[in-house]
C-alpha atoms as a PDB file:
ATOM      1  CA  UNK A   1      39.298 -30.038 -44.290  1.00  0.00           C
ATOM      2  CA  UNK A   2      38.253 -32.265 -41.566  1.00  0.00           C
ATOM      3  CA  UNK A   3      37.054 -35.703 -42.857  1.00  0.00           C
ATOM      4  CA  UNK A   4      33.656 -37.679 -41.275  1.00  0.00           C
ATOM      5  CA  UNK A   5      36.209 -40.154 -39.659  1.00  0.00           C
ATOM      6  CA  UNK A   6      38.061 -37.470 -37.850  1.00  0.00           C
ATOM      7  CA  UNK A   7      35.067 -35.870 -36.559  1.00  0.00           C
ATOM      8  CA  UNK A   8      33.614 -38.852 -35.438  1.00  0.00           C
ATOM      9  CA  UNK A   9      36.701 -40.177 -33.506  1.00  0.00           C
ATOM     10  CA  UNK A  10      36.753 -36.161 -32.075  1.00  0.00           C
ATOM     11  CA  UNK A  11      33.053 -36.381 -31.160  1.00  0.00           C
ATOM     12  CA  UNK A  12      33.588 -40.509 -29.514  1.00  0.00           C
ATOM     13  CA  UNK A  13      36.418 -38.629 -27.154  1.00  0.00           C
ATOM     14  CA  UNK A  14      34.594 -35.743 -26.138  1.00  0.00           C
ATOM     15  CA  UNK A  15      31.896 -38.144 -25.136  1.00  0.00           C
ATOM     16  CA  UNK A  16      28.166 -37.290 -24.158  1.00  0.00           C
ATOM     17  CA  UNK A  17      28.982 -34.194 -22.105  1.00  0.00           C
ATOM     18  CA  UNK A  18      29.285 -32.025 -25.437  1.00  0.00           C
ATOM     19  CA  UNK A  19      25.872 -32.407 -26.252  1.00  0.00           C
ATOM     20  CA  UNK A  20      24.002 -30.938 -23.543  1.00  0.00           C
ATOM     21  CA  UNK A  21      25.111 -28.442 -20.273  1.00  0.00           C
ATOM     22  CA  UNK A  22      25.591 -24.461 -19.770  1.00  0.00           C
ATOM     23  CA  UNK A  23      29.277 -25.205 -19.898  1.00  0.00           C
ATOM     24  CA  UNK A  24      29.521 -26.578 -22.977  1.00  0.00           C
ATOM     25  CA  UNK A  25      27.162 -23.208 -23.804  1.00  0.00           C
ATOM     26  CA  UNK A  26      30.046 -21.201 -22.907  1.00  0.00           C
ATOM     27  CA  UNK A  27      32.808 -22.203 -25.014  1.00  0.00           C
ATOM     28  CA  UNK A  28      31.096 -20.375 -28.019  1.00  0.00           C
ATOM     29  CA  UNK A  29      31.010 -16.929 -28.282  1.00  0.00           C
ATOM     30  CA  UNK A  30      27.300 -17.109 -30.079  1.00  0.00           C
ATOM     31  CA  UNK A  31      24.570 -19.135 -28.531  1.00  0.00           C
ATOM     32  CA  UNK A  32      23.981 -21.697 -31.200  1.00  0.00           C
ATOM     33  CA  UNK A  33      20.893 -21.486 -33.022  1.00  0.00           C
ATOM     34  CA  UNK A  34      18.389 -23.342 -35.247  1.00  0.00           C
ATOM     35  CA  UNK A  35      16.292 -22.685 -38.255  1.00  0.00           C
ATOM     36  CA  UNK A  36      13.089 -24.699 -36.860  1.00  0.00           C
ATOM     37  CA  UNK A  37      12.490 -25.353 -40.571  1.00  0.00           C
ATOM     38  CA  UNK A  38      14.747 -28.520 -40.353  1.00  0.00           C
ATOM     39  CA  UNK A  39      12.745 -30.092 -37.675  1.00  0.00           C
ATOM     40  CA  UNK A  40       8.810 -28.829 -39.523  1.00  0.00           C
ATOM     41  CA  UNK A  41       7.773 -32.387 -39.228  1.00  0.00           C
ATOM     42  CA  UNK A  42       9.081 -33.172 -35.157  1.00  0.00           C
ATOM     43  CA  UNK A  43       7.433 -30.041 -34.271  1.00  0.00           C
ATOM     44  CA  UNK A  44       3.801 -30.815 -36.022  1.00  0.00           C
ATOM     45  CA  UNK A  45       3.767 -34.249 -34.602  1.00  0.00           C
ATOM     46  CA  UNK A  46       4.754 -33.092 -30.899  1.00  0.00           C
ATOM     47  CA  UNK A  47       5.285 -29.182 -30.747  1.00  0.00           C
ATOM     48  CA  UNK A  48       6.262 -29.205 -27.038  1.00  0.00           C
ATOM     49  CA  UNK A  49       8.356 -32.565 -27.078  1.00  0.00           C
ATOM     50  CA  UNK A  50      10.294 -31.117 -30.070  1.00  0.00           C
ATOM     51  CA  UNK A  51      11.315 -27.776 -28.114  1.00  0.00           C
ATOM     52  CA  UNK A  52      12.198 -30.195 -25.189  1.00  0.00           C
ATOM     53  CA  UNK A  53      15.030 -32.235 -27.380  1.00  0.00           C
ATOM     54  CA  UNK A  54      16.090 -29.168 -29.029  1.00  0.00           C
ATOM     55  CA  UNK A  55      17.230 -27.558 -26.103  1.00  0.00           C
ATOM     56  CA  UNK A  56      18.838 -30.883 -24.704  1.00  0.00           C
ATOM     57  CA  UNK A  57      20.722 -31.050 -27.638  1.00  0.00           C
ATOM     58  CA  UNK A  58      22.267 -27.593 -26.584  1.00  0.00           C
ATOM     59  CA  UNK A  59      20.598 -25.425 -28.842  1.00  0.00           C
ATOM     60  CA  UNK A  60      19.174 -21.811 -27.268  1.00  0.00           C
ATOM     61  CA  UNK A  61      18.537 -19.587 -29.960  1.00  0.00           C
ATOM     62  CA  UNK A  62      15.927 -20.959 -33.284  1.00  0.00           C
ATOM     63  CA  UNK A  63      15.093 -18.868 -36.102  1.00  0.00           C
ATOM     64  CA  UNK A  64      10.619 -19.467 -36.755  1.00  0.00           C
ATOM     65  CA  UNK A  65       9.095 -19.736 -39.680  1.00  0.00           C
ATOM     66  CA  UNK A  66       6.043 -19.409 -40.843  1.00  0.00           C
ATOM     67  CA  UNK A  67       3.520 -16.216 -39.455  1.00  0.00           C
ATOM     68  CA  UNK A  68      -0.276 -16.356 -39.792  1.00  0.00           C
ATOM     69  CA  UNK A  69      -1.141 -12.545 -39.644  1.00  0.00           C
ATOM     70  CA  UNK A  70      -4.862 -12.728 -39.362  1.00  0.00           C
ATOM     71  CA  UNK A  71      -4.380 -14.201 -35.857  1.00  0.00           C
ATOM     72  CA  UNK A  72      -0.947 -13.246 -35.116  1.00  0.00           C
ATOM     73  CA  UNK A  73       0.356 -16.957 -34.541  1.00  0.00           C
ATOM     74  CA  UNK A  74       3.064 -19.096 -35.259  1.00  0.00           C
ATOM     75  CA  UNK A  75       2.447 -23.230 -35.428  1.00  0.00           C
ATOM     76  CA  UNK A  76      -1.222 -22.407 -35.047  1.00  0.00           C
ATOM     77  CA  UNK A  77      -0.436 -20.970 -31.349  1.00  0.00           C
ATOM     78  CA  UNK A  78      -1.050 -17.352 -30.611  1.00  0.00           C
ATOM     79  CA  UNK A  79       2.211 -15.665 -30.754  1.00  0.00           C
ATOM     80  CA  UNK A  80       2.346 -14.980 -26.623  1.00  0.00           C
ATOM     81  CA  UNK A  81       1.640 -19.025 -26.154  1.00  0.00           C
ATOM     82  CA  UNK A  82       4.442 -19.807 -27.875  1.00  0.00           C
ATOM     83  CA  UNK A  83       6.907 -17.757 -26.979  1.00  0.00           C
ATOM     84  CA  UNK A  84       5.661 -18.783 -23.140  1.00  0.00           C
ATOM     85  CA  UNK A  85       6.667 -22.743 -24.757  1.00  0.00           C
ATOM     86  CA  UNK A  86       9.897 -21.546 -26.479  1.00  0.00           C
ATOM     87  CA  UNK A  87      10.874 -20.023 -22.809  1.00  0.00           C
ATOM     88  CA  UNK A  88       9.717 -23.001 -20.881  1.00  0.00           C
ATOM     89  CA  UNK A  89      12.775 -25.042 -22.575  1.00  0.00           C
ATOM     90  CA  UNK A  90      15.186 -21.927 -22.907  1.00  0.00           C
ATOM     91  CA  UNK A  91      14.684 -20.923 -26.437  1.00  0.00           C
ATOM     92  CA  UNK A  92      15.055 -17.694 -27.673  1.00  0.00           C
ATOM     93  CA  UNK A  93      13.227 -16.663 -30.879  1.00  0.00           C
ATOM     94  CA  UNK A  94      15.697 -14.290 -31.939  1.00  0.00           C
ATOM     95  CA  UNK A  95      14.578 -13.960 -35.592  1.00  0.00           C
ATOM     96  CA  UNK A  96      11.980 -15.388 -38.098  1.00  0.00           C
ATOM     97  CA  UNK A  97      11.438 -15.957 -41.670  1.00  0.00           C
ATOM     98  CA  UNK A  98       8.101 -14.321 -43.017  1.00  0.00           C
ATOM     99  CA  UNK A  99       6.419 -14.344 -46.250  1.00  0.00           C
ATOM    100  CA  UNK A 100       7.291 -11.446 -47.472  1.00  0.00           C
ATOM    101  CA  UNK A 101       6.882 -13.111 -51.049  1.00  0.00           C
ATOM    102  CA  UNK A 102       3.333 -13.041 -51.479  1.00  0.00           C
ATOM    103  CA  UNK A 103       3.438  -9.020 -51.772  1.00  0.00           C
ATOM    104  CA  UNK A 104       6.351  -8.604 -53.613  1.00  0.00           C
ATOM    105  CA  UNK A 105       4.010  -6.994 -56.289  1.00  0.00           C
ATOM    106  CA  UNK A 106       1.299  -6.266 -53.922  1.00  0.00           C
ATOM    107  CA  UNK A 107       0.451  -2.446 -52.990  1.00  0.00           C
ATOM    108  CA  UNK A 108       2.315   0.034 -50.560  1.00  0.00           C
ATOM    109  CA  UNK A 109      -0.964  -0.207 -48.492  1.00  0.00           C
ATOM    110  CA  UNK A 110      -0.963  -4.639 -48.618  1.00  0.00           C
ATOM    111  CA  UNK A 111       2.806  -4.547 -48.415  1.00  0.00           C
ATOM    112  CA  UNK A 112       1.986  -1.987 -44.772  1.00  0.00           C
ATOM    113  CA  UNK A 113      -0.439  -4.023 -43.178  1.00  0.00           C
ATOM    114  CA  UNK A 114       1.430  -7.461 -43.427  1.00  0.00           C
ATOM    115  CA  UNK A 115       4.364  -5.732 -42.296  1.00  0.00           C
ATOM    116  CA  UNK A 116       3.064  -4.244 -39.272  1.00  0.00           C
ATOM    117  CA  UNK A 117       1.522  -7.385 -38.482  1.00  0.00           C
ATOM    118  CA  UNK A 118       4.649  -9.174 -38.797  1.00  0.00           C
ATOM    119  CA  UNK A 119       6.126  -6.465 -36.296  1.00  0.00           C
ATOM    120  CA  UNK A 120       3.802  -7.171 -33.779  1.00  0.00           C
ATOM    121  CA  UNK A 121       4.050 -11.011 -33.896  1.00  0.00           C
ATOM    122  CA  UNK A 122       7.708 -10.122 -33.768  1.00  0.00           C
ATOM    123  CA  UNK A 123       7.807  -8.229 -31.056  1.00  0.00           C
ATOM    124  CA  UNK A 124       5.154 -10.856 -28.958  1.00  0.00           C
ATOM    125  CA  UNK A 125       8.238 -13.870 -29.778  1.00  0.00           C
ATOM    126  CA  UNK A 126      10.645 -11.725 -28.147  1.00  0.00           C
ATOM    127  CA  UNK A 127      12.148 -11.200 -32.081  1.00  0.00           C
ATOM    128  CA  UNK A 128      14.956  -8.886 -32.902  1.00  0.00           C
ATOM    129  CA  UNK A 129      14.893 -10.060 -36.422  1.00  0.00           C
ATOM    130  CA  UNK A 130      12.053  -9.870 -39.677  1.00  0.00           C
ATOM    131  CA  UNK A 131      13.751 -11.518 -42.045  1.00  0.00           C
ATOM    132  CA  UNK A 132      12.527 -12.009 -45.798  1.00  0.00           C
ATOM    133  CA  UNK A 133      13.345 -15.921 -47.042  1.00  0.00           C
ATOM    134  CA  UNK A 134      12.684 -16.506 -50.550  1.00  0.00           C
ATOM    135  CA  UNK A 135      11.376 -15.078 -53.815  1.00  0.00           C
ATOM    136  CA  UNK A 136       9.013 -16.987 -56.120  1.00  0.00           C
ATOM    137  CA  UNK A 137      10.632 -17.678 -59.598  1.00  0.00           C
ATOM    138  CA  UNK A 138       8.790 -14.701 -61.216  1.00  0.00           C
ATOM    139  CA  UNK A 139      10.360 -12.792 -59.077  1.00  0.00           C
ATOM    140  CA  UNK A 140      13.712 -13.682 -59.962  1.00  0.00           C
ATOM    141  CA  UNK A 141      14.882 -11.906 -63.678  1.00  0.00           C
ATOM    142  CA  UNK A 142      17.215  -9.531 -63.436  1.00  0.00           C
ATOM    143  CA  UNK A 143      14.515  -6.411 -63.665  1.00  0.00           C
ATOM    144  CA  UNK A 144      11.876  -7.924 -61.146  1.00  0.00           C
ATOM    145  CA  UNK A 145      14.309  -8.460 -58.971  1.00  0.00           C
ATOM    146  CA  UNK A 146      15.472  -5.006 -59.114  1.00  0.00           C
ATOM    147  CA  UNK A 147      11.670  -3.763 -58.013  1.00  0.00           C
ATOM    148  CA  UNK A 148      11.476  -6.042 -55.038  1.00  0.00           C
ATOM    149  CA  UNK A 149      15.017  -4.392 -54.002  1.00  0.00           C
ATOM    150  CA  UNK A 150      13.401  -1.417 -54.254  1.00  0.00           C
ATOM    151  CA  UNK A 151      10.789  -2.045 -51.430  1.00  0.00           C
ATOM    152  CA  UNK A 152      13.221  -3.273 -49.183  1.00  0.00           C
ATOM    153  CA  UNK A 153      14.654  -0.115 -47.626  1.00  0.00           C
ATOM    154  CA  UNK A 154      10.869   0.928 -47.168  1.00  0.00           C
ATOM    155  CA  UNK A 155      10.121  -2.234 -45.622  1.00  0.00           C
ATOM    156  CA  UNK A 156      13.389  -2.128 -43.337  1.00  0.00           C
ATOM    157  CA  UNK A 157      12.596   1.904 -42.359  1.00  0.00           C
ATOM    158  CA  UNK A 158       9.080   0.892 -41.240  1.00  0.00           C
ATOM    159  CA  UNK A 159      10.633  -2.179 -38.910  1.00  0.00           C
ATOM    160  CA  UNK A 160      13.354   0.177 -37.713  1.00  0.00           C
ATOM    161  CA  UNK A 161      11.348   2.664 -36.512  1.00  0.00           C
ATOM    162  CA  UNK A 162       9.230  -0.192 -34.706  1.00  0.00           C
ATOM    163  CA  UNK A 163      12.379  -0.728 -33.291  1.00  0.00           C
ATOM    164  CA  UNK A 164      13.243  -4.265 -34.827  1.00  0.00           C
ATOM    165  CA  UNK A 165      15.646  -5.008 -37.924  1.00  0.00           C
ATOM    166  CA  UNK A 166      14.922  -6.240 -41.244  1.00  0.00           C
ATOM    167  CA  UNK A 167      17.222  -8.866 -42.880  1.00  0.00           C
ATOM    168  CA  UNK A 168      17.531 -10.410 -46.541  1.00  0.00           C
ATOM    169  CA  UNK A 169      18.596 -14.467 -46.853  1.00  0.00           C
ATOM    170  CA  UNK A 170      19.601 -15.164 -49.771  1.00  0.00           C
ATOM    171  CA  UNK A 171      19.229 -18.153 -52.068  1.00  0.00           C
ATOM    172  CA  UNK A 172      21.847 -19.737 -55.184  1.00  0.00           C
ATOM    173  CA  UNK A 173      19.782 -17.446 -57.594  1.00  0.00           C
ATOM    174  CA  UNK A 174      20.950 -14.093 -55.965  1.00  0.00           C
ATOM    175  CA  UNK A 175      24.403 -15.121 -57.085  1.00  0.00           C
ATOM    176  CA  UNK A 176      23.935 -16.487 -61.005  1.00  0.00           C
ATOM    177  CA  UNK A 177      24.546 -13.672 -63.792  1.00  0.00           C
ATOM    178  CA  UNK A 178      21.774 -12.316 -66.181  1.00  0.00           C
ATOM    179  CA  UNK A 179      22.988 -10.614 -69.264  1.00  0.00           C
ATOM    180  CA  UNK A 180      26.679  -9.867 -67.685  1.00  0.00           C
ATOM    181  CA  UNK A 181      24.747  -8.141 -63.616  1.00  0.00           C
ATOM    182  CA  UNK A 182      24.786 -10.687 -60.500  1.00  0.00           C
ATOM    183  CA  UNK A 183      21.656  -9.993 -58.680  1.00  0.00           C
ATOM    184  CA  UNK A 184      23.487  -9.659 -55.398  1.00  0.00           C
ATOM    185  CA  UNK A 185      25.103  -6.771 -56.309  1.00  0.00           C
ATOM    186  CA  UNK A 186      22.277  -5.015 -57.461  1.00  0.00           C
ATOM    187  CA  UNK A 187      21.086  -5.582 -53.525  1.00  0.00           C
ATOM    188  CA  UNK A 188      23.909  -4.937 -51.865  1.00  0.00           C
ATOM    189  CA  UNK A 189      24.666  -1.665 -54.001  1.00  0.00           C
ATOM    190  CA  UNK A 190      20.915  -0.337 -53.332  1.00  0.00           C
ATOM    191  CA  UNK A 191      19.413  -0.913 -50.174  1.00  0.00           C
ATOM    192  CA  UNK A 192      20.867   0.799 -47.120  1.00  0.00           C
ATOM    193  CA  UNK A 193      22.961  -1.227 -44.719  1.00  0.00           C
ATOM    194  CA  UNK A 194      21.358   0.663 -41.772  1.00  0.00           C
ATOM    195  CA  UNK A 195      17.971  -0.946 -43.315  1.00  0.00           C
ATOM    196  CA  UNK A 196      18.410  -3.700 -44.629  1.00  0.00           C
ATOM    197  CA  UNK A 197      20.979  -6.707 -42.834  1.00  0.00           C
ATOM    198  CA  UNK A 198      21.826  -9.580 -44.503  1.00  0.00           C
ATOM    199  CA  UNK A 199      21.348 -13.384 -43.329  1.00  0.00           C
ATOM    200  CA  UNK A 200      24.020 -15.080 -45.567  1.00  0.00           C
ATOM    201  CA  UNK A 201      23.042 -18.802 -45.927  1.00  0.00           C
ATOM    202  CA  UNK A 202      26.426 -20.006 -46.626  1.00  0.00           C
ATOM    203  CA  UNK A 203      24.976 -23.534 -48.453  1.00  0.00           C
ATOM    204  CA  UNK A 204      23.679 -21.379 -51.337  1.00  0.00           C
ATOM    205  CA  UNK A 205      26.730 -19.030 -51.765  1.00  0.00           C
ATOM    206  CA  UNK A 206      29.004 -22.437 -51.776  1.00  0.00           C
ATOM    207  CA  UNK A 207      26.520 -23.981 -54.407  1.00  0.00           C
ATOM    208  CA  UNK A 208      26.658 -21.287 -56.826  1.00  0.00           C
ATOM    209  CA  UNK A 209      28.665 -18.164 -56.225  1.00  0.00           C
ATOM    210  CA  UNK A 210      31.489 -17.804 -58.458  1.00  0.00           C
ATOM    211  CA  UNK A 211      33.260 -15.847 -55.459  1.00  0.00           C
ATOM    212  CA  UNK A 212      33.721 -17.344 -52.057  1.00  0.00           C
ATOM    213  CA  UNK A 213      32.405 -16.003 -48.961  1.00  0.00           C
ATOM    214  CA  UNK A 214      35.231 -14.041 -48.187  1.00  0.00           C
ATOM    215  CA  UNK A 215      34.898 -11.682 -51.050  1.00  0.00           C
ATOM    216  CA  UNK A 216      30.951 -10.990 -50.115  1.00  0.00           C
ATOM    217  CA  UNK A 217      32.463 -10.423 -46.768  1.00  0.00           C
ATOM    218  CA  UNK A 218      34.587  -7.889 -48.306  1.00  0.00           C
ATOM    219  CA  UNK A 219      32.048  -6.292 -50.358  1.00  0.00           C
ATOM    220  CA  UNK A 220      29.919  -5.635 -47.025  1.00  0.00           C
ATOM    221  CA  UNK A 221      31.728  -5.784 -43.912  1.00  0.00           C
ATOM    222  CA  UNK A 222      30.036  -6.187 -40.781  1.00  0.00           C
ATOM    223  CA  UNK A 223      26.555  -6.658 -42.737  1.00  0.00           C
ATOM    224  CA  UNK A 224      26.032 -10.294 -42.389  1.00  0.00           C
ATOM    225  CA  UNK A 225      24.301 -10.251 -38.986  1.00  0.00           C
ATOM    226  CA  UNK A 226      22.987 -13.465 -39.183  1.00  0.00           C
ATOM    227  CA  UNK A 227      24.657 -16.762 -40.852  1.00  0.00           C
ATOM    228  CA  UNK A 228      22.930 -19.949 -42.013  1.00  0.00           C
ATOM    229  CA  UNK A 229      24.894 -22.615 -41.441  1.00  0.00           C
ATOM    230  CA  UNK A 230      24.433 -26.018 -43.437  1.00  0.00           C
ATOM    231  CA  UNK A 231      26.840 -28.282 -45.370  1.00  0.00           C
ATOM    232  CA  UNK A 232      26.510 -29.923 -48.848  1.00  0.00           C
ATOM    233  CA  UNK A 233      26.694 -33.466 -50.088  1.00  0.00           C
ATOM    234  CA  UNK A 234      29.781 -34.128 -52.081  1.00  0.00           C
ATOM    235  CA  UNK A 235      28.459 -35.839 -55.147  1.00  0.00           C
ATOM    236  CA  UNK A 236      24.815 -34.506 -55.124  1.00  0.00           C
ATOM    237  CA  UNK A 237      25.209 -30.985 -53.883  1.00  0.00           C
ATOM    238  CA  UNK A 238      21.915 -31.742 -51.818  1.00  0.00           C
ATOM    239  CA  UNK A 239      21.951 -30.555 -48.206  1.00  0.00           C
ATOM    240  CA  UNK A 240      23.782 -32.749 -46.128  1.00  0.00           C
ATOM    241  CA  UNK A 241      24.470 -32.988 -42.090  1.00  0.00           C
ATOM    242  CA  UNK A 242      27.649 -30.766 -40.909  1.00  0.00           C
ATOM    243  CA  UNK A 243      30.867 -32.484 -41.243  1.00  0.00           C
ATOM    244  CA  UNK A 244      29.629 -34.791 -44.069  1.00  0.00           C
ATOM    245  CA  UNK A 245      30.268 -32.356 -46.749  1.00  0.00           C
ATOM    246  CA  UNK A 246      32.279 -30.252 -48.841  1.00  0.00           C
ATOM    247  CA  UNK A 247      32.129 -26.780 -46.681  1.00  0.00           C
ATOM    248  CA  UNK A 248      34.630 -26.101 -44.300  1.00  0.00           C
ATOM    249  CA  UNK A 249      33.159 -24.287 -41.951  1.00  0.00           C
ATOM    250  CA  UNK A 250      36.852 -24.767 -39.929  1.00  0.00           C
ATOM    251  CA  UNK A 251      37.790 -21.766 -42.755  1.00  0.00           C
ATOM    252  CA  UNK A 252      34.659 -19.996 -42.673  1.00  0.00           C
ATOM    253  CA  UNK A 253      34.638 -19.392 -38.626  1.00  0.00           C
ATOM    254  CA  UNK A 254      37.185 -17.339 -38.128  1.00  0.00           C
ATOM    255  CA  UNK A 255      35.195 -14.819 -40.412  1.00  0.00           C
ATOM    256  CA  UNK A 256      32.715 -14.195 -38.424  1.00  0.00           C
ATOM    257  CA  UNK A 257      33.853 -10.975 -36.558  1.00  0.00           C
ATOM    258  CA  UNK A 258      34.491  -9.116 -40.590  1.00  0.00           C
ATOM    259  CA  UNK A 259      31.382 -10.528 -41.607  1.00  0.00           C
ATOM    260  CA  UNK A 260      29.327  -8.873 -38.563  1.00  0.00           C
ATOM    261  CA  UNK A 261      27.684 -11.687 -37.642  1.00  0.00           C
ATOM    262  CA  UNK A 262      25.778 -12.091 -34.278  1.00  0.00           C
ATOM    263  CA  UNK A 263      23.879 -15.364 -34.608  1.00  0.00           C
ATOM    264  CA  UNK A 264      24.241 -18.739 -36.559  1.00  0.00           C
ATOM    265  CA  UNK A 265      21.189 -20.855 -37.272  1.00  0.00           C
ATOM    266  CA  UNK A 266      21.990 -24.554 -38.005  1.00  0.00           C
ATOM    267  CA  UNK A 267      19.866 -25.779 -40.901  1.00  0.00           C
ATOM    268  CA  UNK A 268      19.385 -28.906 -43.105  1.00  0.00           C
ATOM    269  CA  UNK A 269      15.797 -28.462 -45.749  1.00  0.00           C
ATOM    270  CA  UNK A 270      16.156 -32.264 -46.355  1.00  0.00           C
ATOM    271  CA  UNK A 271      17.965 -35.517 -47.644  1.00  0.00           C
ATOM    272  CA  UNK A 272      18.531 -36.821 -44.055  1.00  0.00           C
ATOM    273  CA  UNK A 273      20.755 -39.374 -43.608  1.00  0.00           C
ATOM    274  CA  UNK A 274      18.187 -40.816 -41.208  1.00  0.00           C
ATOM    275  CA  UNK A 275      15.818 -37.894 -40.060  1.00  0.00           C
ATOM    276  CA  UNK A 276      15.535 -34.590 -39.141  1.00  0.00           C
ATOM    277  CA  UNK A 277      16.260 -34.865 -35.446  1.00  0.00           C
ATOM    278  CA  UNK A 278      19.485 -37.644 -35.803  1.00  0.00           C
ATOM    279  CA  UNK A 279      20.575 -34.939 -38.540  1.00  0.00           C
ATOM    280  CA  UNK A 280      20.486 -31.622 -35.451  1.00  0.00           C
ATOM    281  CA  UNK A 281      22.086 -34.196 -32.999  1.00  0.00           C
ATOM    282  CA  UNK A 282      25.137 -34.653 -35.463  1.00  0.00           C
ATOM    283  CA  UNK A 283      25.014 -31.108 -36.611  1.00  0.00           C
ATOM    284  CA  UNK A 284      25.122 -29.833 -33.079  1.00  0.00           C
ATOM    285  CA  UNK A 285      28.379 -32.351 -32.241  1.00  0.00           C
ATOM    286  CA  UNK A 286      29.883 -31.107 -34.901  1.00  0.00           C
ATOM    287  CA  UNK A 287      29.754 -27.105 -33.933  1.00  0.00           C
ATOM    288  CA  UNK A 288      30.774 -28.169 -30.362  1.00  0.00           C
ATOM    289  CA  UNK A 289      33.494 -30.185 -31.538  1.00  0.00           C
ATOM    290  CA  UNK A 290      34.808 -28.036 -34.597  1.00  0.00           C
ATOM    291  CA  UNK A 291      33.246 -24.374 -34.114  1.00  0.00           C
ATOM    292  CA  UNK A 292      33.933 -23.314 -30.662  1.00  0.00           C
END
């Protein structure tokens, strides 16, 4: 496990250069990525400035959130203005969390429309991704959760044949037993892996899977096309800014090929050491320094 001191005296040597430049670019074989989540409050203050540090930090792929489908936008910008600002700073919106929540019990015909409206925002940001980010806690006991898996080979088939994937991040509850069944298996075991990919945010497996990445790895090879990558704090188990933590994403990297994935998003929710745009400037020395 490499401790903060080591990474820091790594980081010192490299110097300056590893934080911005094409070159440094190269050395990775995935373009590393952001979950604009972590940086909400940077990007409603100064939308455009934001994007501007992001991509001098090195940073060319972000993961959205957020999707207003009565006017197709994303951070109250039609959805062609801001993929025109994400290009000006060469960003590439290569997936985005929607709220797929809201109509977890809604109709087929609700459950349609918001779909197909998230499909064409999608397609406007230059998407290859509709992922679905969360469920409410109603929607977590062991048989609701088995009737939202249930919609989600429907929902992938209809993104699919818009010719776009549909993805599944996961949370800490997917992983904690009810009555003896672990949620995740009931999704893994039925939805198709042609429909439905898998963003694995490795923070929430660490925090409370009783099996380590390796074995959900295992269980679905070649599934996991996208990976959230955050650390977490040693004593409070809160997020925490790569390289200050207890995952060791020096083990976890080399996984990446059996695992399937094709994009990483850095993320942090909260608890910054100092705030959210110190915490992607440490976060992206440490994948430059650690994760190439």
């Amino acid at each position: 496990m490499i401790d903060r001191r080591s990474f820091l005296t790594h980081a010192t040597a490299l110097g300056t250069s590893m934080l911005v430049g094409p070159g440094v670019r190269a050395q990775t074989r995935e373009q590393m990525g952001l979950q604009l989540f972590t940086v909400r409050a940077p990007l409603a203050a100064d939308f455009a400035g934001t994007l501007r540090r992001i991509a001098a930090l090195g940073y060319v792929e972000v993961e959205t959130y957020g999707f207003d489908p009565a006017s197709v936008g994303y951070y109250q910008l039609p959805a062609g203005e801001c993929a025109a600002r994400l290009r000006e700073h060469g960003l590439t919106a290569v997936s985005g969390h929607y709220d797929f929540n809201k109509f977890a019990a809604a109709s087929d015909d609700d459950l349609n429309r918001y779909v197909d409206a998230c499909i064409v925002g999608a397609k406007a940001l230059g998407q290859s991704y509709i992922t679905w980010p969360y469920l409410d806690p109603p929607s977590r006991p062991i048989e609701a959760f088995k009737a939202v898996v249930g919609r989600l080979n429907a929902i992938g088939e209809r993104i699919s044949k818009a010719g776009l994937q549909f993805a599944y991040h996961n949370h800490g509850y997917e992983f904690v037993a009810q009555g003896g069944v672990v949620p995740y298996d009931v999704l893994l075991t039925n939805t198709d892996p042609s429909l439905v990919k898998l963003q694995v945010d490795l923070y929430w497996l660490a925090h409370d899977s009783q099996q380590p990445a390796r074995y959900w790895f295992d269980r679905a090879p070649g599934r996991y096309v996208m990976w959230h990558v955050k650390d977490m704090h040693k004593v409070s188990r809160d997020y925490t800014e790569l390289g200050n933590g207890s995952i060791d994403y020096t083990q976890l990297w080399p996984l990446r090929a059996q695992s399937g994935m094709k994009h990483y998003f850095v993320e942090q929710g909260g608890n910054f050491t100092k705030d959210p745009m110190q915490s992607i400037t440490d976060c992206a020395a440490y994948v430059k320094t650690f994760l190439r």
